[in-house]
C-alpha atoms as a PDB file:
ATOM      1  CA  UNK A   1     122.662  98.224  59.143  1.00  0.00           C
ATOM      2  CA  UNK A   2     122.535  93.997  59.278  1.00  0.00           C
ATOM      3  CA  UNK A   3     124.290  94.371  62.169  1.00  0.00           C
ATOM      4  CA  UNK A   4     121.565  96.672  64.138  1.00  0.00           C
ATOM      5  CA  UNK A   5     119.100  93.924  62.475  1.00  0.00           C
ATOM      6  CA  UNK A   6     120.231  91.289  64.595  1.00  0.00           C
ATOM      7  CA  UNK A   7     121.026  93.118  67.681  1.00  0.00           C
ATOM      8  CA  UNK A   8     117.242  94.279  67.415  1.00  0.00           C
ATOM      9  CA  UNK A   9     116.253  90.361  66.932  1.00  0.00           C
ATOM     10  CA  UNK A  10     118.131  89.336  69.771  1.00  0.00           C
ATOM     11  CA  UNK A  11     116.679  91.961  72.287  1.00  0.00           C
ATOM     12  CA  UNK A  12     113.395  90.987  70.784  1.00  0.00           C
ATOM     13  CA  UNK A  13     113.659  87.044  71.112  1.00  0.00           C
ATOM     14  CA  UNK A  14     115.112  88.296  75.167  1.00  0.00           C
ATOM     15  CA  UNK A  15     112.533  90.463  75.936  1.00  0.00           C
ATOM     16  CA  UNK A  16     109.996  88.001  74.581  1.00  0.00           C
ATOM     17  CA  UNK A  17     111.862  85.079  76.739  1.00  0.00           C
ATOM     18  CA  UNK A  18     111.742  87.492  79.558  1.00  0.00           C
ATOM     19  CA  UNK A  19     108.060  88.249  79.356  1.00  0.00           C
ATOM     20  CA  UNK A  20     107.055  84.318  79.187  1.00  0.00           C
ATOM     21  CA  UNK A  21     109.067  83.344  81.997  1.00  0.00           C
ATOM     22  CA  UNK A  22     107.697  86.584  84.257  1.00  0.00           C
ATOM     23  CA  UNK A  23     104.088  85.199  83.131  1.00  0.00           C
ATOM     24  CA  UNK A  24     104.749  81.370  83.629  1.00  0.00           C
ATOM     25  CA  UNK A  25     105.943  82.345  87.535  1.00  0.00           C
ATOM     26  CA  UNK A  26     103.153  84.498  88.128  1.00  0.00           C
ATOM     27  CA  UNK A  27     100.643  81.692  87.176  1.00  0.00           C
ATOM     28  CA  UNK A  28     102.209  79.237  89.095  1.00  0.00           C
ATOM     29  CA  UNK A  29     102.431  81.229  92.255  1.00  0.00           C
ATOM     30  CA  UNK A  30      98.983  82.908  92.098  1.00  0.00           C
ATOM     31  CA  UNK A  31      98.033  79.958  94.532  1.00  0.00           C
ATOM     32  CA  UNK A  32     100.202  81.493  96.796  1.00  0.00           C
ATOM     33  CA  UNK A  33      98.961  85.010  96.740  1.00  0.00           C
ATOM     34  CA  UNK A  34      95.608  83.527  97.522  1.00  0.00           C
ATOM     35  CA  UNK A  35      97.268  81.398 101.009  1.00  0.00           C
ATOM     36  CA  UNK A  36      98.899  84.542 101.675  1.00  0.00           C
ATOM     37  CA  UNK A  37      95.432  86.676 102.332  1.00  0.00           C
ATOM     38  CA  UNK A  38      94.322  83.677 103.888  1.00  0.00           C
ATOM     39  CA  UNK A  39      97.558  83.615 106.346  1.00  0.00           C
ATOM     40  CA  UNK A  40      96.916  86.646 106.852  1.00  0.00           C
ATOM     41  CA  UNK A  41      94.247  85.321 109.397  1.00  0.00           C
ATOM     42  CA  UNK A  42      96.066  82.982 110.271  1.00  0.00           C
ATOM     43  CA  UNK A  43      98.741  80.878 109.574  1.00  0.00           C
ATOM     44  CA  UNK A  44      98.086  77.032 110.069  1.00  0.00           C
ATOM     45  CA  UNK A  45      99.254  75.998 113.633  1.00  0.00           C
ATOM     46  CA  UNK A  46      99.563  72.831 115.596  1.00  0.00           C
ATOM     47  CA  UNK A  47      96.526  71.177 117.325  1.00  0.00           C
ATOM     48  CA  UNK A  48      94.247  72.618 114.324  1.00  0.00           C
ATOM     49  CA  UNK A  49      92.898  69.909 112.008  1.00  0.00           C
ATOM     50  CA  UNK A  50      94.375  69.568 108.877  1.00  0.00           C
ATOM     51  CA  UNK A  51      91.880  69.909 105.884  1.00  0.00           C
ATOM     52  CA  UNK A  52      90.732  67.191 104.004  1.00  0.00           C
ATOM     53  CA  UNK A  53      91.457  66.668 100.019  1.00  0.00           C
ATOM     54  CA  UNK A  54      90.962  64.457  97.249  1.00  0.00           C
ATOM     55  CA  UNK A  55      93.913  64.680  94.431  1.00  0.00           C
ATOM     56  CA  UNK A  56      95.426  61.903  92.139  1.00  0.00           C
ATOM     57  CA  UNK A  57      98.658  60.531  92.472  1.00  0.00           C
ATOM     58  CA  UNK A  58     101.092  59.473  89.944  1.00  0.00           C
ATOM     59  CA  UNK A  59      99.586  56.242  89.343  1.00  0.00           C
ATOM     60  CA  UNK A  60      96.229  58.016  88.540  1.00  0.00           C
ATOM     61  CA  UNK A  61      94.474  56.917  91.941  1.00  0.00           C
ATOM     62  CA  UNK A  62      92.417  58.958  94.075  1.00  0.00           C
ATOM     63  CA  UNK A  63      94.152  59.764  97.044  1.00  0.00           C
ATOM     64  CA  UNK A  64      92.371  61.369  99.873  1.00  0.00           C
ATOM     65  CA  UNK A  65      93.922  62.407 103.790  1.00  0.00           C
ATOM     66  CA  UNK A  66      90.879  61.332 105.279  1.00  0.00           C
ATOM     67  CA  UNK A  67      91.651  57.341 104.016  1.00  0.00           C
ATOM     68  CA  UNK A  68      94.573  57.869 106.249  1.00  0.00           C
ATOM     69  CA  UNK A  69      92.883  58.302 109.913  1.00  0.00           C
ATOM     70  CA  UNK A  70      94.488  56.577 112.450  1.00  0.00           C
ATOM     71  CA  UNK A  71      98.271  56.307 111.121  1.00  0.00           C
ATOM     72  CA  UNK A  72     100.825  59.382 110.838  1.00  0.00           C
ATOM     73  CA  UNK A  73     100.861  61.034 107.812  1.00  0.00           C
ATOM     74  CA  UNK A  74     103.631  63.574 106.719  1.00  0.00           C
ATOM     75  CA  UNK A  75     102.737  65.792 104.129  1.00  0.00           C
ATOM     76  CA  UNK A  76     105.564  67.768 101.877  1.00  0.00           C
ATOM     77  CA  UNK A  77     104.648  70.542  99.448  1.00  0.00           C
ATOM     78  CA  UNK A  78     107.106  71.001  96.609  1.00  0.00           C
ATOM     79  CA  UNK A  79     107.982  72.004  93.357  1.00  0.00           C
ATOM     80  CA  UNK A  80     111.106  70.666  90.927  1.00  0.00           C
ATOM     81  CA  UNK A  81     111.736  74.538  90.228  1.00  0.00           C
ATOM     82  CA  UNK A  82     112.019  75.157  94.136  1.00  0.00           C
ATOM     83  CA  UNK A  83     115.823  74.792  95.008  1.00  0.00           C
ATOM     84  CA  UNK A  84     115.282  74.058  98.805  1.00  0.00           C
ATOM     85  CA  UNK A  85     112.870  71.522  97.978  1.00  0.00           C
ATOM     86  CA  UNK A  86     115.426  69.886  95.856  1.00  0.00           C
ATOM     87  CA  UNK A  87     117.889  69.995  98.372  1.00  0.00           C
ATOM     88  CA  UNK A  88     115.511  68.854 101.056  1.00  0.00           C
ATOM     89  CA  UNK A  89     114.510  66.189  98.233  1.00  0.00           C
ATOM     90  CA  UNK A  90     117.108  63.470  99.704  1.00  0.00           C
ATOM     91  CA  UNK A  91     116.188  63.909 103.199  1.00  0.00           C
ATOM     92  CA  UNK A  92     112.793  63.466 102.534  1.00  0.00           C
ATOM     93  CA  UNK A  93     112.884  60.566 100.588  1.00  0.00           C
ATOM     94  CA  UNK A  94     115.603  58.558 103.246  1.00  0.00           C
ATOM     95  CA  UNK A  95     112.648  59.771 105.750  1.00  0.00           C
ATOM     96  CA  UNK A  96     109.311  58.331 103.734  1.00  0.00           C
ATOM     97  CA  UNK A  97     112.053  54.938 103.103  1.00  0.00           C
ATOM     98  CA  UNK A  98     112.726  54.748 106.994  1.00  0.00           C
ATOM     99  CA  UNK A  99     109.282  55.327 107.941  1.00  0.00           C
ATOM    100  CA  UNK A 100     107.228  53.761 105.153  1.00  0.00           C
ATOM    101  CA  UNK A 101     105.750  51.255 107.598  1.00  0.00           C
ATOM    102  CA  UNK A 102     104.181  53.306 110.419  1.00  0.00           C
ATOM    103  CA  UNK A 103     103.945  56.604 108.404  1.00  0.00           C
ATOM    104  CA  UNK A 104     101.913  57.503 105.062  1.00  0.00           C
ATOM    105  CA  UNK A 105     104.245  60.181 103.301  1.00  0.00           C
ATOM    106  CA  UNK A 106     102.479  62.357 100.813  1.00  0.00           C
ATOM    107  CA  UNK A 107     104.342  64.676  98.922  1.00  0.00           C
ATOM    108  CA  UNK A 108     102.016  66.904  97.388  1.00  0.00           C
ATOM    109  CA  UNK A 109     103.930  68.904  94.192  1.00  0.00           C
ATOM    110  CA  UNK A 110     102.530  72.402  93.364  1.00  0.00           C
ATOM    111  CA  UNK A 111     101.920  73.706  90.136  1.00  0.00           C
ATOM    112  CA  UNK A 112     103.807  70.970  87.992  1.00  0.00           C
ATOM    113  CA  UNK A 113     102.824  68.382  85.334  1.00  0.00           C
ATOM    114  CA  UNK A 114     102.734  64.756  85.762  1.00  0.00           C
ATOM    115  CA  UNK A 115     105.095  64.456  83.158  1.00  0.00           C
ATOM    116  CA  UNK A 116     107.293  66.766  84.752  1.00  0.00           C
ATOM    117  CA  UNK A 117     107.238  65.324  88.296  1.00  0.00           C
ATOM    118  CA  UNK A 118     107.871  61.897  86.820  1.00  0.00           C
ATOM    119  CA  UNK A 119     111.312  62.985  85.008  1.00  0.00           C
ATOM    120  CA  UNK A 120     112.747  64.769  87.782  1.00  0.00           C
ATOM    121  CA  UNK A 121     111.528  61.339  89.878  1.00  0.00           C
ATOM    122  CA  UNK A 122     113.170  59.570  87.636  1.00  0.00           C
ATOM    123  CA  UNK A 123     116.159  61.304  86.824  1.00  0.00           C
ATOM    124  CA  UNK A 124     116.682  61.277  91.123  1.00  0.00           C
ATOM    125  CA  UNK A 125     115.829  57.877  91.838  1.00  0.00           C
ATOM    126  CA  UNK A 126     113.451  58.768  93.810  1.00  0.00           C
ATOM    127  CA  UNK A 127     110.178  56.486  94.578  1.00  0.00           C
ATOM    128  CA  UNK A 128     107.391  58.910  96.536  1.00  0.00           C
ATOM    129  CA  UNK A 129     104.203  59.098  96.561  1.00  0.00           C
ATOM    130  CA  UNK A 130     103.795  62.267  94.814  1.00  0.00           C
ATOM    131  CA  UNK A 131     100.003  63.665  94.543  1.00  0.00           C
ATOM    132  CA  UNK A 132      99.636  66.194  92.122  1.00  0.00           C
ATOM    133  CA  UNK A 133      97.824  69.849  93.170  1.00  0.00           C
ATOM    134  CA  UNK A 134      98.255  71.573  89.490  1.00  0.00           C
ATOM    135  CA  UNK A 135      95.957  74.564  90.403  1.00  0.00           C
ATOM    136  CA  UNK A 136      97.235  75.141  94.044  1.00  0.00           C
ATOM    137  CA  UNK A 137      94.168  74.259  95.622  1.00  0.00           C
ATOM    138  CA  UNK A 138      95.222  71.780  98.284  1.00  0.00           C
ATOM    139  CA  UNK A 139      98.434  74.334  99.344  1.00  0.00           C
ATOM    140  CA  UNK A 140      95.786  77.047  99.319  1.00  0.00           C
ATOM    141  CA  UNK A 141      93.566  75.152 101.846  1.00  0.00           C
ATOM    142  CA  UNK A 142      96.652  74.361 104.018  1.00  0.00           C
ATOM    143  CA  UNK A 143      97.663  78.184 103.942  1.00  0.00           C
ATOM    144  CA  UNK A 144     101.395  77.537 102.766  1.00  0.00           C
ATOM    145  CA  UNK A 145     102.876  80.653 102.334  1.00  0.00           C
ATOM    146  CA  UNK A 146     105.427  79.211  99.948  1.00  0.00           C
ATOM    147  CA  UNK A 147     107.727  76.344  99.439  1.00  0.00           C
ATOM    148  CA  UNK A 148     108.796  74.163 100.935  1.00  0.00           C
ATOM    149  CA  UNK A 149     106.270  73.227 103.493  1.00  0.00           C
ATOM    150  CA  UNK A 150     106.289  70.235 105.481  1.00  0.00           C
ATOM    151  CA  UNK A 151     103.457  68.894 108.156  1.00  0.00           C
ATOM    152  CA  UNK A 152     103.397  66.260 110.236  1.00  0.00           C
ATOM    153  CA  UNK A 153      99.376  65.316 110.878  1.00  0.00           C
ATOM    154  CA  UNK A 154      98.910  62.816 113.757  1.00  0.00           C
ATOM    155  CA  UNK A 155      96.689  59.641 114.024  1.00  0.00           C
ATOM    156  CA  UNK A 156      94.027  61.629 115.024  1.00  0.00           C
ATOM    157  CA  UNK A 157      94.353  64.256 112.053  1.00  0.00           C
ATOM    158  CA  UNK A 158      95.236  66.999 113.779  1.00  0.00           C
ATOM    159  CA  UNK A 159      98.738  69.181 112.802  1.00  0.00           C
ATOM    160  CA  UNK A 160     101.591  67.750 115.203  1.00  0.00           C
ATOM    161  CA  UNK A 161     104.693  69.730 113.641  1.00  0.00           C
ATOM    162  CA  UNK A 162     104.814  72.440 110.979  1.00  0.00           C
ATOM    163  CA  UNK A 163     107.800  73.484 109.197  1.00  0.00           C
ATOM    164  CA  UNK A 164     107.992  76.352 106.642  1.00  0.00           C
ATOM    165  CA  UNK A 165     110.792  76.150 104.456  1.00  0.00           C
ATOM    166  CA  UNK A 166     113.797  74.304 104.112  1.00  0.00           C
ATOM    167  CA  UNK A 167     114.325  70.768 106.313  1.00  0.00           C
ATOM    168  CA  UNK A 168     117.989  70.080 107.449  1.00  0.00           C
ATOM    169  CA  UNK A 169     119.672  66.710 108.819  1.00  0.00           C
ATOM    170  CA  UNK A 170     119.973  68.012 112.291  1.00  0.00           C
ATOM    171  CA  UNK A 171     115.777  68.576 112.839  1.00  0.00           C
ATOM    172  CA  UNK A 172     114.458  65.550 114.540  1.00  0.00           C
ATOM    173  CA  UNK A 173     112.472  64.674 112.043  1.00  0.00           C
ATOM    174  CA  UNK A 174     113.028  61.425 112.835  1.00  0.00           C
ATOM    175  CA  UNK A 175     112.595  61.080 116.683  1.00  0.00           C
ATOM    176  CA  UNK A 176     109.177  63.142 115.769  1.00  0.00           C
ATOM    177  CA  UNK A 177     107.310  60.811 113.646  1.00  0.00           C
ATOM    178  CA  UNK A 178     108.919  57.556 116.200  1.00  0.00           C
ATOM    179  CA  UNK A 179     107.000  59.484 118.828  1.00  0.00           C
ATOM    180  CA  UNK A 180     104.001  59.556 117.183  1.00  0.00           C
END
């Protein structure tokens, strides 16, 4: 009978688990079922103007696209839990390193805590420029239909290059934002 006890404790404490984790996903990609009826008209494309936003960064300062009119900015959406955008996560940061003088690099992390963000920073060695979009709000006004998503916006603030999903070492990534 003790034994049934804790076999019935266990499922419990599983299906409890289970049910927390289901709700915790669903919350955090809600922002996404709202860009998906909204790509439904239309994904994003090149030559459209990329919306404006105003989000903090790490630091706590405001951060806004339109402050960056006139240089290159590459934006990356991205989320600690997203395994392509930690193995991207490398790339990306060798890319905002090699670039940091004649592009801005925003990396704008869905759905995540500053606290989290900052540990997984931290435990990468990774120094970015990381604005945080808790609610989904700036992804939802740039239509990403999930992560990773990564957009090149030129001087002029218009989309040069879009990429859904996972960046590798042989995209020119690099010859891209030299060109611009």
């Amino acid at each position: 009978m003790r034994f049934l006890s804790i076999i019935m404790r266990r499922a419990l404490a599983w299906t409890i688990i289970t049910a927390a984790v289901v709700c915790a996903v669903a919350v955090v990609l809600q922002p996404f079922a709202d860009s998906r009826q909204k790509a439904e008209k239309g994904i994003i494309a090149v030559g459209e103007t990329a919306p404006d936003f105003a989000a903090v960064d790490l630091s706590g300062e405001q951060v806004q696209l339109s402050q960056y009119r006139g240089q290159v900015v590459l934006l990356h959406f991205w989320a600690s839990w997203c395994a392509p955008c930690v193995r991207e996560m490398p790339l990306l940061n060798r890319l905002s390193q090699s670039h940091n003088k004649n592009v801005k690099t925003i990396f704008v992390n869905v759905g995540e805590s500053k606290a989290t963000v900052r540990e997984y920073l931290a435990e990468n060695g990774f120094e970015l420029d990381v604005v945080i979009d808790a609610t989904g709000k700036i992804a939802g006004s740039y239509r990403v239909p999930g992560l990773p998503a990564t957009m090149i916006v030129d001087r002029n603030g218009t989309f040069d290059h879009i990429l859904l999903g996972e960046l590798h070492e042989d995209m020119p990534i690099d010859r891209w934002l030299a060109e611009l």
